[in-house]
Protein backbone atom coordinates (compact mmCIF):
# COMPACT_ATOMS: atom_id res chain seq x y z
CA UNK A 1 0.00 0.00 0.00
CA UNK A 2 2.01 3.07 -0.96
CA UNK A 3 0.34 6.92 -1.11
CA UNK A 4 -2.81 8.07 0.77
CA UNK A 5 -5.12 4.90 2.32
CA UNK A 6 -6.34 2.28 -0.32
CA UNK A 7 -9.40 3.01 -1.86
CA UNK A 8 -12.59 1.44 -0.35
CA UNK A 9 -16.18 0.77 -1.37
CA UNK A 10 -17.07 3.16 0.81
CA UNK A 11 -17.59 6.75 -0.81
CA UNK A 12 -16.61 8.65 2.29
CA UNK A 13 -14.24 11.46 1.92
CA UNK A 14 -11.49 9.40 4.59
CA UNK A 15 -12.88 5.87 3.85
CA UNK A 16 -10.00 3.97 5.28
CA UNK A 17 -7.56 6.17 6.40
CA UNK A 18 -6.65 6.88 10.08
CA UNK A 19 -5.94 10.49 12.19
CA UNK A 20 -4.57 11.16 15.37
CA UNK A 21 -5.96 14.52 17.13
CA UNK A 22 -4.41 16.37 19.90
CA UNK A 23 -7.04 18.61 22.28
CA UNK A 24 -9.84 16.81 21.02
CA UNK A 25 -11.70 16.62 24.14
CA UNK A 26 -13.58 20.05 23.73
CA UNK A 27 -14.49 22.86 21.34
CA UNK A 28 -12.97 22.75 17.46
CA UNK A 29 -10.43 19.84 18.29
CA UNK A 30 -13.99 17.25 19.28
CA UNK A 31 -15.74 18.72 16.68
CA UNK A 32 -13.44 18.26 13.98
CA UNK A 33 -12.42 14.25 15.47
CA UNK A 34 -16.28 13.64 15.56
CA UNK A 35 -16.54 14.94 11.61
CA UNK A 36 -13.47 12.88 10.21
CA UNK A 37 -15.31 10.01 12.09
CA UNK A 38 -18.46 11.08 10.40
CA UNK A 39 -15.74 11.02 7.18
CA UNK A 40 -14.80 6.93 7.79
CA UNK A 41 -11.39 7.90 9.33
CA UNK A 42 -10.36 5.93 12.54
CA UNK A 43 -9.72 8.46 14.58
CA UNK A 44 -7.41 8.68 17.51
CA UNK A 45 -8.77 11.09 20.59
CA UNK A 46 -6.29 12.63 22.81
CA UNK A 47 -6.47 14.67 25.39
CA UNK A 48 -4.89 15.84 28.81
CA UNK A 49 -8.32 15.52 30.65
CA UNK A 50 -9.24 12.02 30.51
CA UNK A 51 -13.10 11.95 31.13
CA UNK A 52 -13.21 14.86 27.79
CA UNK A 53 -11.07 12.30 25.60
CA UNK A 54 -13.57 9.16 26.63
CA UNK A 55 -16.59 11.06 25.79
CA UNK A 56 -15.61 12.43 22.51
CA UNK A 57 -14.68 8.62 21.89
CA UNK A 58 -17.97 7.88 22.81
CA UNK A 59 -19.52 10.04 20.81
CA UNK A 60 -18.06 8.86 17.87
CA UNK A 61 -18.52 4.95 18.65
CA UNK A 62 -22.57 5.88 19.55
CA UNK A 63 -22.67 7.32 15.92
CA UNK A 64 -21.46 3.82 14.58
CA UNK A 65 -17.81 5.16 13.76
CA UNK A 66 -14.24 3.93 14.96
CA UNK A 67 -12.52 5.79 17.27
CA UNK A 68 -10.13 5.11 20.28
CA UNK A 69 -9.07 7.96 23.31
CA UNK A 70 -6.17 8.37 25.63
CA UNK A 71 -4.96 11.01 27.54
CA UNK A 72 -1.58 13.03 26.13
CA UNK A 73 -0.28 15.95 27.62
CA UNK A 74 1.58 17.77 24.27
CA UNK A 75 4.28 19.47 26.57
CA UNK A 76 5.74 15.71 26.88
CA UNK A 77 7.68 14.87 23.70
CA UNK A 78 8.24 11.39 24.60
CA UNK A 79 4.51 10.80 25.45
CA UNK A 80 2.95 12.43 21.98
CA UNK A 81 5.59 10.62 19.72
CA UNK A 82 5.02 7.34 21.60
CA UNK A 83 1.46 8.04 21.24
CA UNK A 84 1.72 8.72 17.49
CA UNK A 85 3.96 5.73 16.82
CA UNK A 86 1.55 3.25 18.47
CA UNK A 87 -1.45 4.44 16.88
CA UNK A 88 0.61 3.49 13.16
CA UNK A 89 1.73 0.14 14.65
CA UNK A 90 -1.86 -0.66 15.64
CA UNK A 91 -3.00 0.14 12.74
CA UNK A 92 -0.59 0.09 10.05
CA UNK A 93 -0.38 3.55 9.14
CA UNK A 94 -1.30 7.14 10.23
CA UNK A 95 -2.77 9.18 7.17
CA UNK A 96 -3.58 12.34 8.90
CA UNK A 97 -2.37 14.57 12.18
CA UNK A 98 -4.25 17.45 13.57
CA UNK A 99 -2.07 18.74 16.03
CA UNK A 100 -4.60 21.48 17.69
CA UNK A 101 -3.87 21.55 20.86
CA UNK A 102 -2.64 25.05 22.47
CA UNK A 103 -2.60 27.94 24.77
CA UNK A 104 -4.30 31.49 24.81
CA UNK A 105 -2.58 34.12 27.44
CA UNK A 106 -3.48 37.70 27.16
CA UNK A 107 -1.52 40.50 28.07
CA UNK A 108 1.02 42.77 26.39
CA UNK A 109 4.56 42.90 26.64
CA UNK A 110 4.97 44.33 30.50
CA UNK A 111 1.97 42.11 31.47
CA UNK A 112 3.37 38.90 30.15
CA UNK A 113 5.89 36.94 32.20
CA UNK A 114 8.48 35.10 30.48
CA UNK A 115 7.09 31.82 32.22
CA UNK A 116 4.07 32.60 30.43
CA UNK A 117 5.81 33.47 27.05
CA UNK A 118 7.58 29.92 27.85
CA UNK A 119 4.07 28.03 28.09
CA UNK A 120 3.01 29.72 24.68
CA UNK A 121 5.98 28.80 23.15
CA UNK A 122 5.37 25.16 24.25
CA UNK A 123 1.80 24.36 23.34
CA UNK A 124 2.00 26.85 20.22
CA UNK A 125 4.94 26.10 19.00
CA UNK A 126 7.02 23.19 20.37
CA UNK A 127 3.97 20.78 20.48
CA UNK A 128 3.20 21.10 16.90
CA UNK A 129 6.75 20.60 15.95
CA UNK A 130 7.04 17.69 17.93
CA UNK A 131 3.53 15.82 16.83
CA UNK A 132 4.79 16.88 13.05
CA UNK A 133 8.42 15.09 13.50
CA UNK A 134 6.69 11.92 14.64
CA UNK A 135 4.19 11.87 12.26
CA UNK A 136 6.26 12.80 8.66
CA UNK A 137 8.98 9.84 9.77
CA UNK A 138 5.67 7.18 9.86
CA UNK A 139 3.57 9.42 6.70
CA UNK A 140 6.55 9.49 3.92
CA UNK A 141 7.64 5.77 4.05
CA UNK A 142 4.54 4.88 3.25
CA UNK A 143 3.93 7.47 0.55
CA UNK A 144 2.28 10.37 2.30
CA UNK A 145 -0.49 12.11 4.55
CA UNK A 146 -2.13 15.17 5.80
CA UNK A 147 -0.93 17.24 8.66
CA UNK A 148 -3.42 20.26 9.82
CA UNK A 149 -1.78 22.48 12.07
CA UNK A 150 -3.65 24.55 14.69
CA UNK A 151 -2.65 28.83 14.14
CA UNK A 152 -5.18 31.26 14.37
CA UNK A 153 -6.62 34.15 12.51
CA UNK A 154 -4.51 35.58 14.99
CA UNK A 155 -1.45 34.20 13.10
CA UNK A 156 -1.94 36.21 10.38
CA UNK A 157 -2.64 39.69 12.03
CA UNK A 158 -1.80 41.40 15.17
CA UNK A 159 -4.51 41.21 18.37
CA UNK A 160 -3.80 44.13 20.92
CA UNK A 161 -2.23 43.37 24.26
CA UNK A 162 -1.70 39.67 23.25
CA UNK A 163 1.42 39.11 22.74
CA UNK A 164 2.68 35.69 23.73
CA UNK A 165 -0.74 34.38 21.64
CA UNK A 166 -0.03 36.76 18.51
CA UNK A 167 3.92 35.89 18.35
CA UNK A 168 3.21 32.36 18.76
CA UNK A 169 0.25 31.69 16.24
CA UNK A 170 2.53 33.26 14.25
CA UNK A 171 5.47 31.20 14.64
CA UNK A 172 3.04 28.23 14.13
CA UNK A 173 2.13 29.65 10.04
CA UNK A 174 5.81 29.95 9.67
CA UNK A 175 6.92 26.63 10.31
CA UNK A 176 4.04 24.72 8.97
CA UNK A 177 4.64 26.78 5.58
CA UNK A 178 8.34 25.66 6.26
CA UNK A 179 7.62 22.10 6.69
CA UNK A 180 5.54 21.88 3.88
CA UNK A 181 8.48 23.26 1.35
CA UNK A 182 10.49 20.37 2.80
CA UNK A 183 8.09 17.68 2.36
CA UNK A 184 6.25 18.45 -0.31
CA UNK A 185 8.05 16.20 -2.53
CA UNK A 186 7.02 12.92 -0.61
CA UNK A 187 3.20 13.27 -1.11
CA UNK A 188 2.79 15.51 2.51
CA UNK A 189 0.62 18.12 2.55
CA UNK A 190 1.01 20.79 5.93
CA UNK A 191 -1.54 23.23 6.11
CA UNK A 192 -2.29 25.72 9.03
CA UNK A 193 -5.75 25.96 10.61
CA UNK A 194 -6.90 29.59 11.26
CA UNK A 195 -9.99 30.00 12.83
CA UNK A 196 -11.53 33.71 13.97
CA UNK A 197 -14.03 33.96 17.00
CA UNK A 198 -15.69 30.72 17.16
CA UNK A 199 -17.63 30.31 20.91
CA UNK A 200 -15.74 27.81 22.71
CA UNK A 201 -14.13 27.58 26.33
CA UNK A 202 -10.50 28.74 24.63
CA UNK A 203 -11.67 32.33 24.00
CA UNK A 204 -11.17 33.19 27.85
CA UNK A 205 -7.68 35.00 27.62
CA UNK A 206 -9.51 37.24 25.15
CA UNK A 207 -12.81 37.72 27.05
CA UNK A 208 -10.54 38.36 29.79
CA UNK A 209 -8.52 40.91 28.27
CA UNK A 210 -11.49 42.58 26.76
CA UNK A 211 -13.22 43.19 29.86
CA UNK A 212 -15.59 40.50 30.17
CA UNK A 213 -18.52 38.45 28.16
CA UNK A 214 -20.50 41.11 27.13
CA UNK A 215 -17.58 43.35 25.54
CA UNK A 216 -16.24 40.37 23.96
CA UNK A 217 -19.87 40.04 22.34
CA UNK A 218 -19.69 43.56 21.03
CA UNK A 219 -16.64 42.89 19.61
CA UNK A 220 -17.94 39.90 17.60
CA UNK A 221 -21.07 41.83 16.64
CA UNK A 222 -19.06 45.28 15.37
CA UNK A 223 -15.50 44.58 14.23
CA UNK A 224 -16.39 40.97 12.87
CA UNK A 225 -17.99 41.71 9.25
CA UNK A 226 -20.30 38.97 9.23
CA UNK A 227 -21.43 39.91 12.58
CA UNK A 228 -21.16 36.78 14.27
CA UNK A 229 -19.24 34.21 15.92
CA UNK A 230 -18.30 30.58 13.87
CA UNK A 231 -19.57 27.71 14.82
CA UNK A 232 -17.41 24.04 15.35
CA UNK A 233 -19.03 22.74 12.92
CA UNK A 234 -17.53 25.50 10.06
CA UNK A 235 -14.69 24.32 11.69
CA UNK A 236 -14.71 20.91 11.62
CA UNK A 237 -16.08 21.08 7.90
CA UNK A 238 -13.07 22.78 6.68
CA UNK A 239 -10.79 19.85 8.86
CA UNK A 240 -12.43 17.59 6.71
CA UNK A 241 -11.15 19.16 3.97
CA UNK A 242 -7.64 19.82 4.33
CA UNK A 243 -7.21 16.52 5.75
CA UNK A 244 -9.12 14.64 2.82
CA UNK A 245 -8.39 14.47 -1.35
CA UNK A 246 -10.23 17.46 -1.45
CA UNK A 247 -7.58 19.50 -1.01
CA UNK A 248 -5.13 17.51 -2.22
CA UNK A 249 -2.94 20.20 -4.01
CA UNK A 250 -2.76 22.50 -1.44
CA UNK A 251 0.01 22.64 0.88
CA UNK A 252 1.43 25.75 2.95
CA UNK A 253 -1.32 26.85 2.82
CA UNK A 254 -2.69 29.78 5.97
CA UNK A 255 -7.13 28.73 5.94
CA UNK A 256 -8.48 31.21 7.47
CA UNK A 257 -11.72 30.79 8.57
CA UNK A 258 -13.19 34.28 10.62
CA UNK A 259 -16.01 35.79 9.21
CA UNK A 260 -13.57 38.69 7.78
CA UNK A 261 -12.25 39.88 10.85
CA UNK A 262 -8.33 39.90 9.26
CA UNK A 263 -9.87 41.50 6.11
């Protein structure tokens, strides 16, 4: 079997093929494990908090798809590229990674401490890195696969007073347009994820920073030109699709996914 996962009777965008997902126990990382499910890939749940992990798995098994959970914390290098390896050795091969776990901290330079800067650096950065080495040494001897990176729309624009988040997310864009320039050639696509405002748990360094729920809502409502938040499920669609034949000559490639807030 050489390339992307053998063709199947099944007419399912991922028919076959098998993903490992970091932070999938809440907000755009469950939603977009439960729609690859939905897809036909096998789909590998992690998470740090074990009872989130076991009910996205759940989830997927009570809508008649495969799935499996365990808990990973990304900050352990050893842990997420054991994790990755065993998934392949259980089942033969790992076709795509969506490494989406992170961090938001808000603050601006004087507020940030470098401990904090450090944490950013780890989850935003570092993690990715880490998942992405494990998974291109299993993905290009046997012919290729998708990695989907976790940025931001905040990766590709500057948010006030958030600086450890901003310079990150950045930093994540960069190297996934990096990595896919050097692995482009054996059939692995590596494209950042770059979400806007989408109403999940994560956006509490920004409602923080912003001075609570209600100002955070007039943000969305005002400087958001479709006047609204996204929803998982926009998400999760577009997960689908970078991960699946869909987009299958795209590569490098910042999706950003806001409503036109970065306009």
């Amino acid at each position: 079997m050489t390339g992307l996962a053998a063709r199947s009777a099944d007419p399912r965008p991922l028919a076959g093929r098998v993903a490992f997902v970091t932070g999938a126990g809440s907000g755009i990382g469950r939603a977009g494990a439960i729609a690859m499910a939905k897809a036909g890939a096998h789909v590998s749940v992690t998470d740090r908090d074990a009872d989130r992990a076991r009910e996205t798995r759940d989830t997927i098994r009570d809508a008649g798809e495969s799935a499996e959970w365990s808990v990973l914390d990304v900050a352990d290098e050893d842990a997420v590229t054991a994790a990755i390896s065993a998934v392949a050795k259980a089942r033969g091969r790992i076709d795509i990674l969506h490494s989406h776990a992170g961090v938001q901290i808000q603050g601006s330079l004087e507020e940030v401490t470098t401990s904090d800067m450090d944490l950013s650096w780890a989850l935003n950065v570092r993690s990715h890195f880490v998942a992405a080495r494990a998974a291109v040494a299993l993905m290009r001897p046997q012919g290729g696969g998708s990695i989907i990176v976790t940025a931001s729309n905040s990766g590709v624009q500057f948010d006030r007073e958030m600086i450890a988040y901003a310079t990150t997310k950045h930093a994540a864009v960069a190297m996934t347009r990096q990595m896919a320039a050097d692995y482009a050639r054996f059939n692995i696509r590596i494209n950042a994820l770059c979400p806007g405002f989408v109403d999940t748990p994560f956006n509490a360094g920004f409602e923080s920073q912003m001075g609570g729920r209600k100002a955070l809502e007039r943000y969305v409502a005002t400087a958001i030109p479709m006047g609204r938040w996204g929803d998982v499920r926009e998400i999760a669609e577009a997960i689908v699709f970078l991960a699946s034949d869909a987009s299958s000559f795209m590569t490098g490639h910042a999706l950003v996914i806001d409503g036109g807030e970065s306009i």
